[in-house]
PDB file of N, CA and C in Angstrom:
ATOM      1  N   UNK A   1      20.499  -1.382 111.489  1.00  0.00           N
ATOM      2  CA  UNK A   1      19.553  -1.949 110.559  1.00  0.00           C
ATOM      3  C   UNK A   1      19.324  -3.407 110.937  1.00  0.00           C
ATOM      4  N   UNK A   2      18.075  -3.987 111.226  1.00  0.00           N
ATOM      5  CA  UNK A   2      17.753  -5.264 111.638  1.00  0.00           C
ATOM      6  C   UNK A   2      18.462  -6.401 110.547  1.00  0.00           C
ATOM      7  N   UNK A   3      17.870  -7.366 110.809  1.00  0.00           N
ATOM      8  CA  UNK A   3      18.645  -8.656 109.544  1.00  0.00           C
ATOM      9  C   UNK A   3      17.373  -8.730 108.226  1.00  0.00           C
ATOM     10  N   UNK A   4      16.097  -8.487 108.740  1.00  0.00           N
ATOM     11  CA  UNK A   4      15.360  -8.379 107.936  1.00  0.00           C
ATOM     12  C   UNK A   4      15.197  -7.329 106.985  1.00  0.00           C
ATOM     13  N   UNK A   5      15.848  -5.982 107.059  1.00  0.00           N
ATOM     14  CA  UNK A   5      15.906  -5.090 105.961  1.00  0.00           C
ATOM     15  C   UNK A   5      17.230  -5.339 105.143  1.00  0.00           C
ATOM     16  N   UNK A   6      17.861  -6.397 106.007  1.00  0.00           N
ATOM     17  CA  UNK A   6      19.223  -6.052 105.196  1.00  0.00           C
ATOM     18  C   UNK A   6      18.990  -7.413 104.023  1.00  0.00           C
ATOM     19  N   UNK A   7      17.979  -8.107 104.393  1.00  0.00           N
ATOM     20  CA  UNK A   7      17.806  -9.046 103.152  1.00  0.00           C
ATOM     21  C   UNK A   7      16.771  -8.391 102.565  1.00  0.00           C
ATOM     22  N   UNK A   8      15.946  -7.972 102.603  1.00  0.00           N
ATOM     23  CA  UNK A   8      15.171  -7.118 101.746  1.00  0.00           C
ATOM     24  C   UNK A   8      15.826  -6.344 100.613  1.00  0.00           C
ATOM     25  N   UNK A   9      17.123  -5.511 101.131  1.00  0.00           N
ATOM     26  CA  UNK A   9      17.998  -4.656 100.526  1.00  0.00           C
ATOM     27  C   UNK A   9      18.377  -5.396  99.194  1.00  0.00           C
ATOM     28  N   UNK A  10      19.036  -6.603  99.920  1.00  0.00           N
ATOM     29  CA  UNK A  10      19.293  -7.345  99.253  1.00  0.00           C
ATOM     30  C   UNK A  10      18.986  -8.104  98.196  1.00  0.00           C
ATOM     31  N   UNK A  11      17.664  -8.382  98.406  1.00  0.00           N
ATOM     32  CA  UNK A  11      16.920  -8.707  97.275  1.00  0.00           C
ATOM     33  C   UNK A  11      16.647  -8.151  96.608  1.00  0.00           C
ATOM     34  N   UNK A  12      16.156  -6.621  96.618  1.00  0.00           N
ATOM     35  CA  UNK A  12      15.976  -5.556  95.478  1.00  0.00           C
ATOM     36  C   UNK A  12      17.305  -5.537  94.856  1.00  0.00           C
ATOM     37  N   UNK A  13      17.925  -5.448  95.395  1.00  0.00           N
ATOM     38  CA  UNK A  13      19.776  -4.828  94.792  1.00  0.00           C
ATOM     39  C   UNK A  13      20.325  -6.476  94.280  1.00  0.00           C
ATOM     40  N   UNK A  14      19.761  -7.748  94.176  1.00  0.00           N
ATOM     41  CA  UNK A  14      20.747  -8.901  94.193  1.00  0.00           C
ATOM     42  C   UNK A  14      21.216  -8.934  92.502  1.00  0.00           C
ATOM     43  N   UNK A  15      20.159  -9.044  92.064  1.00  0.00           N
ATOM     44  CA  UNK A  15      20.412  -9.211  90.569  1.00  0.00           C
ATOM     45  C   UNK A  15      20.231  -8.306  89.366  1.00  0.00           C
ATOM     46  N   UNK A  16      20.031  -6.797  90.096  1.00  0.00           N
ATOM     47  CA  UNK A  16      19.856  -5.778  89.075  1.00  0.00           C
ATOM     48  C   UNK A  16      20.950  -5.495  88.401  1.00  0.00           C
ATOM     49  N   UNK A  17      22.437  -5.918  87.941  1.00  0.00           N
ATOM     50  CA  UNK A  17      22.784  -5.127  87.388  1.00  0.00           C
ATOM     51  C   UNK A  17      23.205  -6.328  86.121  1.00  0.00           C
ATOM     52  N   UNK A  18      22.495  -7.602  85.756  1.00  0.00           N
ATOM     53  CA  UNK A  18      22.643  -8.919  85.293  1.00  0.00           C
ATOM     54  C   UNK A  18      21.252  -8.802  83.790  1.00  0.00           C
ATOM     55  N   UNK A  19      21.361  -8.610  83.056  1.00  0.00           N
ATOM     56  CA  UNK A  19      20.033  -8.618  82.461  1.00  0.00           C
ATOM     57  C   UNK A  19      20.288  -9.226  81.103  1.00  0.00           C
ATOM     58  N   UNK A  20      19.506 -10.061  80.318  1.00  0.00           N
ATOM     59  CA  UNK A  20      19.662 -10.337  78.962  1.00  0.00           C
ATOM     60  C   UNK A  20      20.329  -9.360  78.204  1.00  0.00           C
ATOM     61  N   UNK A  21      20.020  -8.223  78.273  1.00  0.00           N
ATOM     62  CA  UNK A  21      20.165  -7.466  77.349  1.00  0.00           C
ATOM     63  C   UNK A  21      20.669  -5.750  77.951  1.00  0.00           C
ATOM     64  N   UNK A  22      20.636  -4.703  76.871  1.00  0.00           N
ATOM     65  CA  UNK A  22      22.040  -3.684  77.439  1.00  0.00           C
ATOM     66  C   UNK A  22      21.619  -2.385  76.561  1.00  0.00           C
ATOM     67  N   UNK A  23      20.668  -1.357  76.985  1.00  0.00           N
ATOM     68  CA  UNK A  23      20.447  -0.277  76.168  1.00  0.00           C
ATOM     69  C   UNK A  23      21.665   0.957  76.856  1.00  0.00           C
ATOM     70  N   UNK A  24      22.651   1.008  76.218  1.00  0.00           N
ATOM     71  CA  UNK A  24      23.547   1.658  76.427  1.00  0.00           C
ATOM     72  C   UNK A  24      23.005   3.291  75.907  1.00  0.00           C
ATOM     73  N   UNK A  25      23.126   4.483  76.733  1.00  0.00           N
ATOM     74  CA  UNK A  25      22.921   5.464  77.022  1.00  0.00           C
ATOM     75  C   UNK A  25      23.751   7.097  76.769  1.00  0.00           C
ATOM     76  N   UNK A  26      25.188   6.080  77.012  1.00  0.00           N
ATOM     77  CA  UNK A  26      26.217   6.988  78.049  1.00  0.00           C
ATOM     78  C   UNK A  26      26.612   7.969  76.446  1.00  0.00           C
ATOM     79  N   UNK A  27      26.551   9.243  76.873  1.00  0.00           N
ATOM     80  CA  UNK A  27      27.147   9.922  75.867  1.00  0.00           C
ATOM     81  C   UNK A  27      25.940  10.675  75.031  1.00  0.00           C
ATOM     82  N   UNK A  28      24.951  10.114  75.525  1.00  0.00           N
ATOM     83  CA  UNK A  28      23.459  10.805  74.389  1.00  0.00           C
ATOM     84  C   UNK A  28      23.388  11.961  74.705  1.00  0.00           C
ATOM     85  N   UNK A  29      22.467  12.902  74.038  1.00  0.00           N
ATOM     86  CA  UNK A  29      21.193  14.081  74.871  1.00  0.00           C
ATOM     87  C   UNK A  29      20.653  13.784  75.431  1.00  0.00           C
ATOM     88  N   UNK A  30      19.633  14.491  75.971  1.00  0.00           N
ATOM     89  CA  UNK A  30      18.205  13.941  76.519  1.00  0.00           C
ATOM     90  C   UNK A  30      17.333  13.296  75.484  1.00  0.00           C
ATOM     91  N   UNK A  31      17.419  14.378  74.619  1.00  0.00           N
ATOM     92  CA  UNK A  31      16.367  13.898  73.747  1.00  0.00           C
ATOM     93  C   UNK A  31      16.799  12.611  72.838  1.00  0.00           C
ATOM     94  N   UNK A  32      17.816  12.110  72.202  1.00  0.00           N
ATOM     95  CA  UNK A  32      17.889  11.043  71.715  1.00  0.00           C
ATOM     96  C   UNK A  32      17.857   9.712  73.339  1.00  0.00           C
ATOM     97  N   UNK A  33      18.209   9.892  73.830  1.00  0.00           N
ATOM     98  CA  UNK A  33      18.255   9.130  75.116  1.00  0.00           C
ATOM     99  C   UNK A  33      16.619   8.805  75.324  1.00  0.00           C
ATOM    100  N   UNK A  34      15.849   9.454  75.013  1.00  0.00           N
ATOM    101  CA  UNK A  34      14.333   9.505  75.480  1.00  0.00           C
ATOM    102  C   UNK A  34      14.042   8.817  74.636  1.00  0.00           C
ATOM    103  N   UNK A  35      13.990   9.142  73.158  1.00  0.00           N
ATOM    104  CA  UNK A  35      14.050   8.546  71.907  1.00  0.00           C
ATOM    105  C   UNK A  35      14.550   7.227  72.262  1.00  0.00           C
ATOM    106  N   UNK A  36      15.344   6.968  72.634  1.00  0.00           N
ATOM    107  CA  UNK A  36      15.896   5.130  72.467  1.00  0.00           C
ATOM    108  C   UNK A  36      14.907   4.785  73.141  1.00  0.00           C
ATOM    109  N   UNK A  37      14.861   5.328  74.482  1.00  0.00           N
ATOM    110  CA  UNK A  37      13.699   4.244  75.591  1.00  0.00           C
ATOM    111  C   UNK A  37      12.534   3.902  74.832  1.00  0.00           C
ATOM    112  N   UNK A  38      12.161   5.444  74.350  1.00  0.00           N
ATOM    113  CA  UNK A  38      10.901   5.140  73.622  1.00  0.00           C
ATOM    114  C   UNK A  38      10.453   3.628  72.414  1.00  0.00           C
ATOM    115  N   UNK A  39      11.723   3.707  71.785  1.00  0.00           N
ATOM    116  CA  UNK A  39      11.922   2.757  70.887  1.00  0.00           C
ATOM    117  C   UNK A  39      11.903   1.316  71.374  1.00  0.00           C
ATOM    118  N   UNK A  40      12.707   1.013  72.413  1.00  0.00           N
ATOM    119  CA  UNK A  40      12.875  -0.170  72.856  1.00  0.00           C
ATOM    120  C   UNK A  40      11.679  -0.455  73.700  1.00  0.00           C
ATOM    121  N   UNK A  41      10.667   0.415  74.098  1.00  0.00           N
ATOM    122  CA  UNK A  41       9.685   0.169  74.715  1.00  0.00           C
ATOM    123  C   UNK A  41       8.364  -0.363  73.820  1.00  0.00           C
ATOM    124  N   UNK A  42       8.925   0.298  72.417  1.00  0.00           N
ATOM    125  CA  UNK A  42       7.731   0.240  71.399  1.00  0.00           C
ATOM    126  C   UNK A  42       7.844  -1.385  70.750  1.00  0.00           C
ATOM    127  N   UNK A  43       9.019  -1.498  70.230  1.00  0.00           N
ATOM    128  CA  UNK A  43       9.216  -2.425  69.891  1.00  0.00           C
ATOM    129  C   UNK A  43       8.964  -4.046  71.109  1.00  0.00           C
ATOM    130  N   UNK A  44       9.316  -3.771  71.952  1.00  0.00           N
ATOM    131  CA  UNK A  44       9.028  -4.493  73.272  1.00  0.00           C
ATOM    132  C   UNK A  44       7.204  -4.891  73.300  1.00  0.00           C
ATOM    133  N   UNK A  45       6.329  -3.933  72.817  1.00  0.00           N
ATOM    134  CA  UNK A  45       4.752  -4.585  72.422  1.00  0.00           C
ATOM    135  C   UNK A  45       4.815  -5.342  71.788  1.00  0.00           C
ATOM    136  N   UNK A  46       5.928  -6.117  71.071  1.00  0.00           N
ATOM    137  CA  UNK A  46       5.292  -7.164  69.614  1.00  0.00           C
ATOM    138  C   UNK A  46       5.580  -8.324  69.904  1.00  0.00           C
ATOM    139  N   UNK A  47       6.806  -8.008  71.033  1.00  0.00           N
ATOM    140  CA  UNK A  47       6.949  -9.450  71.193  1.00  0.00           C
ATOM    141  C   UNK A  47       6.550  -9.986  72.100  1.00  0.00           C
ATOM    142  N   UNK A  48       6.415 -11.500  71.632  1.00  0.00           N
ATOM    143  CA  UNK A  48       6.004 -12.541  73.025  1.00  0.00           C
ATOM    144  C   UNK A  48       6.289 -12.869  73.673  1.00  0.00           C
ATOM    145  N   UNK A  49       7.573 -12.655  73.866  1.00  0.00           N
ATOM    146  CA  UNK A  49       8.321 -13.141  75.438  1.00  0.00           C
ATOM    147  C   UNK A  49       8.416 -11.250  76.476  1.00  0.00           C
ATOM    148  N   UNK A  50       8.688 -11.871  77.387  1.00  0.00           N
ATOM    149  CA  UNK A  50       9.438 -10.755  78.543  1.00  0.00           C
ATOM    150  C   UNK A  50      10.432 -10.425  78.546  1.00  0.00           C
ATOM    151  N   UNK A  51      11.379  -9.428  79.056  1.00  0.00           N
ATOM    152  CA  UNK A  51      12.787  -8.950  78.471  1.00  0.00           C
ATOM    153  C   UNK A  51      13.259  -8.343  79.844  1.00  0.00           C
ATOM    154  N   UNK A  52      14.605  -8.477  80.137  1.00  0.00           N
ATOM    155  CA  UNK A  52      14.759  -7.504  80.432  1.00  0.00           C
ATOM    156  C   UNK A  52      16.136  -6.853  80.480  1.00  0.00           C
ATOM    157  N   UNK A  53      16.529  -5.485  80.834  1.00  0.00           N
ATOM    158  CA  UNK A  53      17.059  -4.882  80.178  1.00  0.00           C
ATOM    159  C   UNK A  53      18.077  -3.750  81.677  1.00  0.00           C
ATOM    160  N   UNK A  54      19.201  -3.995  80.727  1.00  0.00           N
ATOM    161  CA  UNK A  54      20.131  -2.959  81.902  1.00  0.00           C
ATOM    162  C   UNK A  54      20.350  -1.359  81.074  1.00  0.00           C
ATOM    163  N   UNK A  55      19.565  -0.303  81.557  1.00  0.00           N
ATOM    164  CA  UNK A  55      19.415   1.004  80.619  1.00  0.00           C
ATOM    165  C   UNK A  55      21.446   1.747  81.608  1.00  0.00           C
ATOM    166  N   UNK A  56      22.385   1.592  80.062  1.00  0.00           N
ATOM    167  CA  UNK A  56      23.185   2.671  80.905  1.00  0.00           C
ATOM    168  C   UNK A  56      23.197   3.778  81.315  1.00  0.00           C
ATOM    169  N   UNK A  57      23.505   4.610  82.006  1.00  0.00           N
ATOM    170  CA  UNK A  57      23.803   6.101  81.826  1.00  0.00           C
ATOM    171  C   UNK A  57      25.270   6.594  82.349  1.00  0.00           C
ATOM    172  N   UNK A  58      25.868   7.683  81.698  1.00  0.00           N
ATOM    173  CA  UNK A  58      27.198   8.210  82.629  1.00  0.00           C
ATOM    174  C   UNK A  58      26.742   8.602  84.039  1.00  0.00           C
ATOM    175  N   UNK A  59      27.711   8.403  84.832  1.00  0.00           N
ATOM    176  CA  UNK A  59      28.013   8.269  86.450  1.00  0.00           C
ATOM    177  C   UNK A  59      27.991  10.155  86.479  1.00  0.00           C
ATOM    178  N   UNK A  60      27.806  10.313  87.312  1.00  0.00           N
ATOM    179  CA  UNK A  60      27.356  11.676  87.502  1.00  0.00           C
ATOM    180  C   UNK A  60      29.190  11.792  88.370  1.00  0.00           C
ATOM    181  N   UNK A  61      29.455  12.873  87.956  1.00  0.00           N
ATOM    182  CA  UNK A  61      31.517  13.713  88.303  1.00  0.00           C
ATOM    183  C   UNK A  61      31.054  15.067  88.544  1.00  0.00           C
ATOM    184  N   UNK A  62      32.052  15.607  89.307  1.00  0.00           N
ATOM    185  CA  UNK A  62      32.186  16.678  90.102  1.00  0.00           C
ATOM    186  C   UNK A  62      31.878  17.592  89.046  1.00  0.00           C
ATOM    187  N   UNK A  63      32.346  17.572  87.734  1.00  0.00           N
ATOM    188  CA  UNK A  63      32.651  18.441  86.940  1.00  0.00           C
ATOM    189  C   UNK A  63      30.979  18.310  85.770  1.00  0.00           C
ATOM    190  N   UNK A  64      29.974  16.840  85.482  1.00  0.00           N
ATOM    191  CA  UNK A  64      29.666  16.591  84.875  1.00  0.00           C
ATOM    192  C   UNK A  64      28.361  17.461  84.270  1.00  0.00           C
ATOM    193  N   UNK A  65      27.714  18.108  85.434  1.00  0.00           N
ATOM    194  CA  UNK A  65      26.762  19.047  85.417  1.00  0.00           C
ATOM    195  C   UNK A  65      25.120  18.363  85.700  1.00  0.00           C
ATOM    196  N   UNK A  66      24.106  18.482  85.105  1.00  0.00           N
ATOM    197  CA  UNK A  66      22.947  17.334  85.163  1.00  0.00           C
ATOM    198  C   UNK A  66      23.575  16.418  84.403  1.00  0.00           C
ATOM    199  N   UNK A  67      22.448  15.430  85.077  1.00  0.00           N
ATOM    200  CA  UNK A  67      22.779  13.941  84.653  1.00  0.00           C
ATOM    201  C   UNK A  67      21.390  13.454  83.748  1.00  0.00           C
ATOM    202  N   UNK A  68      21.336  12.359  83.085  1.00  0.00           N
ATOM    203  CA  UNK A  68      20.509  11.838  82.735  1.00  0.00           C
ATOM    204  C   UNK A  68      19.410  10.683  83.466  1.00  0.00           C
ATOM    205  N   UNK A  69      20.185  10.782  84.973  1.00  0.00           N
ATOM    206  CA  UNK A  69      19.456   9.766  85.779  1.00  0.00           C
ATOM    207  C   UNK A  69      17.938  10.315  85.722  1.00  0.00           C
ATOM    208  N   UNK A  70      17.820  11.748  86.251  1.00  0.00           N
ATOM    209  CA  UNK A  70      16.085  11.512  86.671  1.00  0.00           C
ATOM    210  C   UNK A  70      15.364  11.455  85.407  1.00  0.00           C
ATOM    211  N   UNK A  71      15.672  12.521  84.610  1.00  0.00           N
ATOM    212  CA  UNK A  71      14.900  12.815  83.537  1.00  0.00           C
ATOM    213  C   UNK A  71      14.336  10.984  82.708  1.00  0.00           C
ATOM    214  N   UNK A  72      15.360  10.182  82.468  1.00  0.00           N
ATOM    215  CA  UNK A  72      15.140   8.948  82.411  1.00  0.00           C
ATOM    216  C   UNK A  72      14.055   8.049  83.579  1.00  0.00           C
ATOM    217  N   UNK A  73      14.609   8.397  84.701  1.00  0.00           N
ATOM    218  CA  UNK A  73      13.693   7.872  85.884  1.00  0.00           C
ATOM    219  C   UNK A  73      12.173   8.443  85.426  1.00  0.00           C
ATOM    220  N   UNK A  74      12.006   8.947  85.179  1.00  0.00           N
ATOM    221  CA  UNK A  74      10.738  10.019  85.231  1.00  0.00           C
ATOM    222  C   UNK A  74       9.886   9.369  84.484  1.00  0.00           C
ATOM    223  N   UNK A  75      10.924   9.002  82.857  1.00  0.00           N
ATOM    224  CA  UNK A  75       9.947   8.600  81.791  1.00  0.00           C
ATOM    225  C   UNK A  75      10.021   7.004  82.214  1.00  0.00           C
ATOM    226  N   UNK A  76      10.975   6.387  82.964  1.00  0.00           N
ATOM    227  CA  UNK A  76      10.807   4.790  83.163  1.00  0.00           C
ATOM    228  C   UNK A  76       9.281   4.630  84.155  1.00  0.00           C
ATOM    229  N   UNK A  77       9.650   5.854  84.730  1.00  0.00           N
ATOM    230  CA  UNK A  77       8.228   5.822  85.978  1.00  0.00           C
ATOM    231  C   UNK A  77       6.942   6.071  84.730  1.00  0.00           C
ATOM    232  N   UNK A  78       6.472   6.645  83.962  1.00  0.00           N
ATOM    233  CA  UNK A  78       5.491   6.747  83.450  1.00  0.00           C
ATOM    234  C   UNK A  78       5.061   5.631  82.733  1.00  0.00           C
ATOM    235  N   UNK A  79       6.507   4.443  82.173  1.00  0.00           N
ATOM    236  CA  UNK A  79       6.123   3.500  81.271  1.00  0.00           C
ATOM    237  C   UNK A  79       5.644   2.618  81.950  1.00  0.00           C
ATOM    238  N   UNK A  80       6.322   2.665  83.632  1.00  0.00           N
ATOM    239  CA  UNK A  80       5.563   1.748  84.432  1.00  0.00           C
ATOM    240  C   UNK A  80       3.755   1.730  84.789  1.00  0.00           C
ATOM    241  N   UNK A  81       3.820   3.048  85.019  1.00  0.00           N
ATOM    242  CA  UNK A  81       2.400   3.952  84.901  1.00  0.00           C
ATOM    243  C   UNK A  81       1.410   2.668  83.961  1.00  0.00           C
ATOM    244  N   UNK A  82       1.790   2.519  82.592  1.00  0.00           N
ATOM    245  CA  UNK A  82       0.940   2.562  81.824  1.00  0.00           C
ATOM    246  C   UNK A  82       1.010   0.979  81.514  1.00  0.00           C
ATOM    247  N   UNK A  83       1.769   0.007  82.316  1.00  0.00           N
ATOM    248  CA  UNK A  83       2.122  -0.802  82.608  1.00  0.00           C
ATOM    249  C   UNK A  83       2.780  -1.622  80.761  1.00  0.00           C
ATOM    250  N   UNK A  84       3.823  -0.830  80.496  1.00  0.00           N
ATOM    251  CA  UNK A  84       4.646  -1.178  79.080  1.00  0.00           C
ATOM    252  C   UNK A  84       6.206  -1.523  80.352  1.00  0.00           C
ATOM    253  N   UNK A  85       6.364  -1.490  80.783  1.00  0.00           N
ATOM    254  CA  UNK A  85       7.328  -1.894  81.565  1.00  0.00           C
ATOM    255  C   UNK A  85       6.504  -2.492  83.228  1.00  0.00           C
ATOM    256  N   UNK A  86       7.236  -3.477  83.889  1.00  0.00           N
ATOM    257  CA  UNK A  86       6.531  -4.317  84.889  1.00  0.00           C
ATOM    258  C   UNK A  86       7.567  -3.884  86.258  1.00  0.00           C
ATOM    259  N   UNK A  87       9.176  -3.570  86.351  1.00  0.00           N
ATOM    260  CA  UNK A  87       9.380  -3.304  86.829  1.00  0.00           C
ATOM    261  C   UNK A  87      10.918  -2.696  86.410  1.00  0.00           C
ATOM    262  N   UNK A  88      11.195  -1.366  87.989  1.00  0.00           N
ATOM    263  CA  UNK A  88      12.329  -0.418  87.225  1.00  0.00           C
ATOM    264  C   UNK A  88      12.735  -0.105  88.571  1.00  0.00           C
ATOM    265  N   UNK A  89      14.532  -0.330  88.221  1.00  0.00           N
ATOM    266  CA  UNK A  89      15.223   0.234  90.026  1.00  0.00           C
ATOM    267  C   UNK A  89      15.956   0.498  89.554  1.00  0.00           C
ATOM    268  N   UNK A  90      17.202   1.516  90.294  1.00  0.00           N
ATOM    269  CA  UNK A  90      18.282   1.738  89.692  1.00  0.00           C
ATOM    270  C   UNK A  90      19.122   1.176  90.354  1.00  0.00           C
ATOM    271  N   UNK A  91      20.442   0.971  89.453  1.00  0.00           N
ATOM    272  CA  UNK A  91      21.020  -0.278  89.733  1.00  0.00           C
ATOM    273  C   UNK A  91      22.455   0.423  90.783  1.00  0.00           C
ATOM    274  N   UNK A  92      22.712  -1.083  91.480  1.00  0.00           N
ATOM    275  CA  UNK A  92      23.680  -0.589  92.658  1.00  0.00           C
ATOM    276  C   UNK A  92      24.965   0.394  92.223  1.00  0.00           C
ATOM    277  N   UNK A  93      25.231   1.003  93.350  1.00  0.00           N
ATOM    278  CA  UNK A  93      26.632   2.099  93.228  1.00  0.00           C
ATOM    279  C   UNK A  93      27.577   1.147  92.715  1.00  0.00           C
ATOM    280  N   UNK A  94      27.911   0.110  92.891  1.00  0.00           N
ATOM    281  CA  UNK A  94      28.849  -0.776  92.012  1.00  0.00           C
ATOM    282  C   UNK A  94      29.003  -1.265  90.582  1.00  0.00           C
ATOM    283  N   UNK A  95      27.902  -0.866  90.281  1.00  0.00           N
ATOM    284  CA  UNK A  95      27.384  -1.442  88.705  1.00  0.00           C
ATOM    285  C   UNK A  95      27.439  -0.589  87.937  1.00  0.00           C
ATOM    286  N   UNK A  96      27.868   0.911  88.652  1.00  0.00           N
ATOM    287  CA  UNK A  96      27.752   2.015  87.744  1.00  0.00           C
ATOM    288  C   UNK A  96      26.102   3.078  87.715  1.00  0.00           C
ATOM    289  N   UNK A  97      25.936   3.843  86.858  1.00  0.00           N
ATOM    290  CA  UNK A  97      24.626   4.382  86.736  1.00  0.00           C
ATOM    291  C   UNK A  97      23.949   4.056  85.937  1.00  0.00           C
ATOM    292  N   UNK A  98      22.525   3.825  86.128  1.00  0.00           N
ATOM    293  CA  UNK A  98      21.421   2.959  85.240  1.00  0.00           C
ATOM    294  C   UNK A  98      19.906   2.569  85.885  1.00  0.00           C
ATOM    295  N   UNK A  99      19.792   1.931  85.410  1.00  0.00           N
ATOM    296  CA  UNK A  99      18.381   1.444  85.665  1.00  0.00           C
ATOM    297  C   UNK A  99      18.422  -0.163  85.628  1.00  0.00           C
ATOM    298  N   UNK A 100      17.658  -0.711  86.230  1.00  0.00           N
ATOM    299  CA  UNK A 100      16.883  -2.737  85.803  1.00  0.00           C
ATOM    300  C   UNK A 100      15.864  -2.669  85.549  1.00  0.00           C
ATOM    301  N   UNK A 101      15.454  -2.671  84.356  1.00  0.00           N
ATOM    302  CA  UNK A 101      14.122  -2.773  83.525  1.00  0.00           C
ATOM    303  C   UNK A 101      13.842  -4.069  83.156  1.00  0.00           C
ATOM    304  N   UNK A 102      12.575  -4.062  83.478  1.00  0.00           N
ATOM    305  CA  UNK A 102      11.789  -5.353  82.760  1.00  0.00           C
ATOM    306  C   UNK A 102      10.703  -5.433  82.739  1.00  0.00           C
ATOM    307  N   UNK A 103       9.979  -5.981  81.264  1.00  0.00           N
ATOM    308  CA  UNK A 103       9.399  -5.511  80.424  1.00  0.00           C
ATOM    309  C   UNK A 103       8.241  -6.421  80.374  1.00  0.00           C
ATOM    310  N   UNK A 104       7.284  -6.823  79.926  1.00  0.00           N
ATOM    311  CA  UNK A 104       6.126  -7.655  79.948  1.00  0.00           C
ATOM    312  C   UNK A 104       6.292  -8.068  78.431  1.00  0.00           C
ATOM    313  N   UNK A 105       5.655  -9.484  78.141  1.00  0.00           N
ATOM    314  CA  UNK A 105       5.710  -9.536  76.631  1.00  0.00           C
ATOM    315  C   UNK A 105       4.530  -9.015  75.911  1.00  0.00           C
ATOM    316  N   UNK A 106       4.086  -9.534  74.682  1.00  0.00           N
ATOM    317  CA  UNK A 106       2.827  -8.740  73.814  1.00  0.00           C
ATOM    318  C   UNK A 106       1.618 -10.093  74.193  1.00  0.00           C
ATOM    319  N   UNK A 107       0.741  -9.538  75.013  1.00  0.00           N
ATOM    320  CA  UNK A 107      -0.340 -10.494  75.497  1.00  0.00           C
ATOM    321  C   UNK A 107      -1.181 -10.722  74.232  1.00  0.00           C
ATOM    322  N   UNK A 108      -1.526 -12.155  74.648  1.00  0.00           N
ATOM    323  CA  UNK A 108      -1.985 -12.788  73.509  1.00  0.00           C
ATOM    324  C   UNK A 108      -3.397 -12.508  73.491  1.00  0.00           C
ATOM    325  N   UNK A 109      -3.584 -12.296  72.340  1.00  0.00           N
ATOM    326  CA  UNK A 109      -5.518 -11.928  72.049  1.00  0.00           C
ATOM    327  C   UNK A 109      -5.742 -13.364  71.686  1.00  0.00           C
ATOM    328  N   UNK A 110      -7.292 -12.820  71.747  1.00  0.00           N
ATOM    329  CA  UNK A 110      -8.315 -14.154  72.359  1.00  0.00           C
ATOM    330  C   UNK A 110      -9.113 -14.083  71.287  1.00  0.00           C
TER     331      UNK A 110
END
């Protein structure tokens, strides 16, 4: 790998697993798990600042079965879609399983 992908790497991966704030996950369904994002995404329109946010999930084990990574990925990818979230990675093998979300604030009308 050249020196230039390995700072690239780097930069995507430097500060994702550091965020204001902490929507803890681990232990939900799907469906309440969907439900939170949803919530914190909704509530995330009102306000005026930007946010952003470390989404947990349990670490996927030999024994654990599906995980909540994609199904979450899926709906983080759509919020990006619709641009209610600005940007979403999942966070390094060291940090555990999750996401780095961050969020746009509530644009000001004119």
């Amino acid at each position: 790998m050249s020196d230039i992908d390995e700072r690239r790497l780097r930069r995507l991966f430097a500060r994702s697993d550091q965020a204001a704030y902490e929507l803890d996950l681990s232990g939900l369904d799907l469906p309440h798990a969907l439900a939170s994002l949803d919530r914190m995404v909704e509530r995330q329109r009102f306000r005026p600042e930007p946010r952003n946010v470390v989404v947990r999930l349990d670490p996927a084990s030999a024994t654990s079965g599906p995980t909540l990574f994609q199904p979450v990925g899926r709906a983080l990818l759509s919020f990006l879609r619709q641009g209610l979230v600005t940007t979403c990675r999942p966070l390094p093998a060291e940090s555990g399983a999750g996401f780095y979300v961050e969020m746009p604030g509530k644009k000001p009308t004119s």
